[in-house]
N, C-alpha and C. Protein backbone atom coordinates (compact mmCIF):
# COMPACT_ATOMS: atom_id res chain seq x y z
N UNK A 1 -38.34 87.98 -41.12
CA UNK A 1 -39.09 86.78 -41.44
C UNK A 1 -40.12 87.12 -42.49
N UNK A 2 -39.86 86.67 -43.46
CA UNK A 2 -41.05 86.65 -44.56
C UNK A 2 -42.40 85.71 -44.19
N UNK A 3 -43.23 86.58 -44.67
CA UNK A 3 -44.66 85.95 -43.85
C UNK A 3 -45.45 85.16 -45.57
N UNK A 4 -46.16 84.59 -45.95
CA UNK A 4 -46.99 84.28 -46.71
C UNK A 4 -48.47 83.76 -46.31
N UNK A 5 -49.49 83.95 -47.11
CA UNK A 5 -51.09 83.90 -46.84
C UNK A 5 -51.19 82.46 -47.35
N UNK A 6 -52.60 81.90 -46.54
CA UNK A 6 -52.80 80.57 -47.45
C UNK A 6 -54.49 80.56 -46.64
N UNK A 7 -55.51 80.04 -47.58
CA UNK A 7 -56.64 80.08 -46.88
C UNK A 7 -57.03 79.08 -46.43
N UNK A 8 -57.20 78.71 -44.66
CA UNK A 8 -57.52 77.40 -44.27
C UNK A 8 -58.91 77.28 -43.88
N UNK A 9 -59.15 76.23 -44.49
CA UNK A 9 -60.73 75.56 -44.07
C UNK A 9 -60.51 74.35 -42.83
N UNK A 10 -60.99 74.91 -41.99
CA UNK A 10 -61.21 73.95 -41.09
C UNK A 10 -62.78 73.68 -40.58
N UNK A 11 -62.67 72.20 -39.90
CA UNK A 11 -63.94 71.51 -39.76
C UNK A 11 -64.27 72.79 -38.25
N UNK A 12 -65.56 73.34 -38.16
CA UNK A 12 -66.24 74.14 -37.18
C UNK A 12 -65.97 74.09 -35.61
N UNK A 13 -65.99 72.29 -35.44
CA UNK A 13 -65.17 71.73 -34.14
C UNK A 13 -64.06 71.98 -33.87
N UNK A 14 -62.85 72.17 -34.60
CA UNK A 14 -61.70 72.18 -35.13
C UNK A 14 -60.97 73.66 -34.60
N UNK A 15 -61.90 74.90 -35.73
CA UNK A 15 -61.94 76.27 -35.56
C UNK A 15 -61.92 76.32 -33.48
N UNK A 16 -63.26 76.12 -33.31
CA UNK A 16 -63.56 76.54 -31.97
C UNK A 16 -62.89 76.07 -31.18
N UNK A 17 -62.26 74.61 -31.14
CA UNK A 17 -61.13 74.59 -29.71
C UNK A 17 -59.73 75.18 -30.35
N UNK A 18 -59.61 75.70 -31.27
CA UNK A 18 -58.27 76.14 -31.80
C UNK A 18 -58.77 77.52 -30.80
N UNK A 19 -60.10 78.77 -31.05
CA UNK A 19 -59.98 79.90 -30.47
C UNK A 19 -60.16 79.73 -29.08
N UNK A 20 -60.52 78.71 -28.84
CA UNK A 20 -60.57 78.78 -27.27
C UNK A 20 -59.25 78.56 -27.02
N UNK A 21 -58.39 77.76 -27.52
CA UNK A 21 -56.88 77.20 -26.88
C UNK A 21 -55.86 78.49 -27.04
N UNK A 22 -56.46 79.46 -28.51
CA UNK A 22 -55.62 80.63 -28.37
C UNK A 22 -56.18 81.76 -26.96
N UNK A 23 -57.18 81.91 -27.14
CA UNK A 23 -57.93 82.78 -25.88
C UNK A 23 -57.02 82.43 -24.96
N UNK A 24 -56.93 81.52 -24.59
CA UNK A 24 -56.62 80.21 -22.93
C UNK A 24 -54.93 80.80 -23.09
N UNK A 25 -54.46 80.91 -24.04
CA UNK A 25 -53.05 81.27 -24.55
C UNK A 25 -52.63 82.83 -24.43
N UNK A 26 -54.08 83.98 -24.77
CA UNK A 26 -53.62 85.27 -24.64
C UNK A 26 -52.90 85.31 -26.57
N UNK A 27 -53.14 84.71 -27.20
CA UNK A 27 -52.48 85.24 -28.45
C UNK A 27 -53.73 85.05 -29.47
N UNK A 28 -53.47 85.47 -30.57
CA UNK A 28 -54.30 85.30 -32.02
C UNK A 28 -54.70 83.87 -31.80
N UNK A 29 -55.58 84.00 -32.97
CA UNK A 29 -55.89 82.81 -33.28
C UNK A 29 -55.06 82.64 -34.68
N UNK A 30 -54.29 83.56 -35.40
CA UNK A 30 -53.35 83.56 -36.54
C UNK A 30 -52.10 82.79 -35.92
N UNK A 31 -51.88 83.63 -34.59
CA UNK A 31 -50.84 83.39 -33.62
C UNK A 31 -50.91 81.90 -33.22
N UNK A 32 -51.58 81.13 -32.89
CA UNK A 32 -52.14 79.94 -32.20
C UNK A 32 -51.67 78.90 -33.20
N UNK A 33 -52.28 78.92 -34.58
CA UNK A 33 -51.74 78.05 -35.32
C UNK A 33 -50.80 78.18 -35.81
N UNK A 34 -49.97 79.34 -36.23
CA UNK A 34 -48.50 79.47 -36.84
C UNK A 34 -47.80 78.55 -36.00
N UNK A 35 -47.72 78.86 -34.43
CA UNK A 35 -46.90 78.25 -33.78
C UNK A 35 -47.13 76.57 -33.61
N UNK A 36 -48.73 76.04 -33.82
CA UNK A 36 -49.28 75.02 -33.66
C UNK A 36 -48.35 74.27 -35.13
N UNK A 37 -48.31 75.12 -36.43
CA UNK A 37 -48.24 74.29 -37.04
C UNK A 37 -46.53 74.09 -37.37
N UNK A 38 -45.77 75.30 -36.94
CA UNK A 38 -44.73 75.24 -36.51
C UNK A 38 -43.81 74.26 -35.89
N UNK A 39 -45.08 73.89 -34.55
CA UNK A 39 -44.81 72.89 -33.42
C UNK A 39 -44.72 71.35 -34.56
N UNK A 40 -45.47 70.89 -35.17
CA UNK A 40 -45.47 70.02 -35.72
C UNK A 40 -44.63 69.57 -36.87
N UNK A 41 -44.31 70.65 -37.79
CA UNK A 41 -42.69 70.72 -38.83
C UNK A 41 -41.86 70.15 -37.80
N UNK A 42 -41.70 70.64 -36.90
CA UNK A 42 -40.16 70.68 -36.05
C UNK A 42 -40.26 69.37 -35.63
N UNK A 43 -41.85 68.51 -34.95
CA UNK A 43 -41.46 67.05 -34.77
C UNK A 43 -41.66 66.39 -35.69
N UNK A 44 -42.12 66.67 -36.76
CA UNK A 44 -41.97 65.62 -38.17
C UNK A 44 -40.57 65.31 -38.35
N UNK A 45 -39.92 66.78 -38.48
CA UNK A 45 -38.53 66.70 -39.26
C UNK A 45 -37.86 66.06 -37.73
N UNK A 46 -37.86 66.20 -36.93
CA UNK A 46 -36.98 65.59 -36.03
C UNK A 46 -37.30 64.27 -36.24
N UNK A 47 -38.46 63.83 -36.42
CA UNK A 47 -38.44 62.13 -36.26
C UNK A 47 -37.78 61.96 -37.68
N UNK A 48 -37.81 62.34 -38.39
CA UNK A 48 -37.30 61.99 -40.28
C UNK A 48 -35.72 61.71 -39.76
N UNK A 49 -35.53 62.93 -38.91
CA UNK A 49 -34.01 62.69 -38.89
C UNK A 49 -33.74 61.47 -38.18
N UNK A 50 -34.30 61.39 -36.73
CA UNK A 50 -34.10 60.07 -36.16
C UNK A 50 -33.93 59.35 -36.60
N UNK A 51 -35.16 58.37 -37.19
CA UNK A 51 -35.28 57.56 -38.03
C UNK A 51 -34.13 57.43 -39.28
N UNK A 52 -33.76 58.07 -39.70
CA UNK A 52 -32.90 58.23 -41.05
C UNK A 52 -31.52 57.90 -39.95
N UNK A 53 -31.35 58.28 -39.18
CA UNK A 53 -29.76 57.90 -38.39
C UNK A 53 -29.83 56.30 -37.78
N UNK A 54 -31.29 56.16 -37.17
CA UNK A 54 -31.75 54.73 -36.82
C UNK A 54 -31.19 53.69 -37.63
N UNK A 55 -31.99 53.92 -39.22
CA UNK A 55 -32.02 52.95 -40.13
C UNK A 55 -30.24 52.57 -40.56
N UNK A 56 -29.77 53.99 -40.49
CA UNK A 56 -28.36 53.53 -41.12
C UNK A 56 -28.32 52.95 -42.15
N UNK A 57 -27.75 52.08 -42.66
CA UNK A 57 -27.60 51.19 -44.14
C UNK A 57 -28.12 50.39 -43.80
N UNK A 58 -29.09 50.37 -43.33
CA UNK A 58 -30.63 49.28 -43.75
C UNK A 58 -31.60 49.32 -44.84
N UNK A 59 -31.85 48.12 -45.54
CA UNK A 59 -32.53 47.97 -46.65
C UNK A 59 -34.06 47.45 -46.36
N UNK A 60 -34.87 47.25 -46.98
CA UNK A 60 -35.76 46.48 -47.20
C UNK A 60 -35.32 44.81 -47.59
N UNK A 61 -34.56 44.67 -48.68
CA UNK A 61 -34.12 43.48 -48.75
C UNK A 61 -33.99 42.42 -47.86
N UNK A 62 -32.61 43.41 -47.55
CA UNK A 62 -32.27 42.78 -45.93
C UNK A 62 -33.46 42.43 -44.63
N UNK A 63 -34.00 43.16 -44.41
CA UNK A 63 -35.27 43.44 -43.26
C UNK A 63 -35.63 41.86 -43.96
N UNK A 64 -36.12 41.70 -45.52
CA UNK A 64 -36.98 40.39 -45.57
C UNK A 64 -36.26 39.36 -45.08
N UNK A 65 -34.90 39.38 -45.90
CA UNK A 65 -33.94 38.09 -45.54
C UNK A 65 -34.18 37.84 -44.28
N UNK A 66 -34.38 38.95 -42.93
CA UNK A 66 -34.28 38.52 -41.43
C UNK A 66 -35.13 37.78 -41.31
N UNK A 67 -36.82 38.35 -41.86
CA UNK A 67 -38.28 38.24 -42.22
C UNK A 67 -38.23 36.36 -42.17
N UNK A 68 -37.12 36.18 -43.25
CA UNK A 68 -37.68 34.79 -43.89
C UNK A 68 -36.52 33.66 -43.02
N UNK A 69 -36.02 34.15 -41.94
CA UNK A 69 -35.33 33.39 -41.09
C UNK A 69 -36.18 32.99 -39.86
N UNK A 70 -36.72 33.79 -39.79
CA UNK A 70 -38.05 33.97 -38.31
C UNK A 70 -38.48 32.70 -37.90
N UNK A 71 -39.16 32.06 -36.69
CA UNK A 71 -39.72 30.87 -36.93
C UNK A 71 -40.89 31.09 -36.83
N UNK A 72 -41.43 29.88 -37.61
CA UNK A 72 -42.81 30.22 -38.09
C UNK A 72 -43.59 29.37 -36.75
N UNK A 73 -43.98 30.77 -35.89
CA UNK A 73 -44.69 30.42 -34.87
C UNK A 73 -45.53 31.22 -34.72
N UNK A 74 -47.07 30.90 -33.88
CA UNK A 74 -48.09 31.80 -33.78
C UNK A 74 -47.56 32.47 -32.69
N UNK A 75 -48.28 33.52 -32.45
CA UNK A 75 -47.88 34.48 -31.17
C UNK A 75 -48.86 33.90 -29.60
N UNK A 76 -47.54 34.41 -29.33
CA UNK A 76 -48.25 33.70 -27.57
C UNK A 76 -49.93 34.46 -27.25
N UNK A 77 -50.89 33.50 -26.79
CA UNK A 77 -51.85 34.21 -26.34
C UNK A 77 -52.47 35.54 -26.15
N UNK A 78 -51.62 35.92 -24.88
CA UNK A 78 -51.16 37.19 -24.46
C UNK A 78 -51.08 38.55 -25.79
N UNK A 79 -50.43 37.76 -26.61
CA UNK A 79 -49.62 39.15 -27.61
C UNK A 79 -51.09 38.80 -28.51
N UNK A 80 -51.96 38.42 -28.44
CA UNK A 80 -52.83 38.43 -29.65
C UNK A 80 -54.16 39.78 -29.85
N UNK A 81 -54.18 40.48 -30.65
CA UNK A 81 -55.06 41.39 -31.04
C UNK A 81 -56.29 40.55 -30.72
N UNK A 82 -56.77 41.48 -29.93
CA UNK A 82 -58.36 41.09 -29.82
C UNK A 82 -58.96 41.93 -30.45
C-alpha cells in the first residue's frame, strides 16, 4: 500500500474528540482518521452507486413533466414545516 502525506488543519474541538476516540480505540491518532476517513469514501461511493442504479434512465426533464402533472394542492396540515 502506498502511503502519501497531506497536512490537516483541524478546528481544536475537532482534534480533541478525534484523540480521545483514537485513545478509546487503542490506535494512533494517524490511525483513527485514515480509517475515519476511509470509513466515509466507502459510504460516499456506495451511495453514488446506489443512487446511480436507483435513477436508471431518469432525467430531469422527465422528473418536471411528472412535476407539472401534480395537483396543485397545499399540503395537509400535518405535513407542514413549522
Amino acid at each position: 500500500m502506498s502511503k502519501a502525506t497531506y497536512p490537516l488543519k483541524l478546528p481544536l474541538s475537532v482534534k480533541q474528540a478525534a484523540q480521545r476516540l483514537a485513545r478509546e480505540d487503542g490506535v494512533s491518532l494517524n490511525q483513527w482518521i485514515a480509517a475515519a476517513v476511509a470509513e466515509k469514501v466507502g459510504v460516499v461511493e456506495t451511495a453514488a452507486e446506489f443512487f446511480k442504479k436507483r435513477a436508471g434512465s431518469a432525467t430531469g426533464a422527465r422528473l418536471m413533466r411528472f412535476l407539472e402533472n401534480a395537483p396543485k394542492a397545499s399540503p395537509d396540515p400535518a405535513d407542514r414545516v413549522r
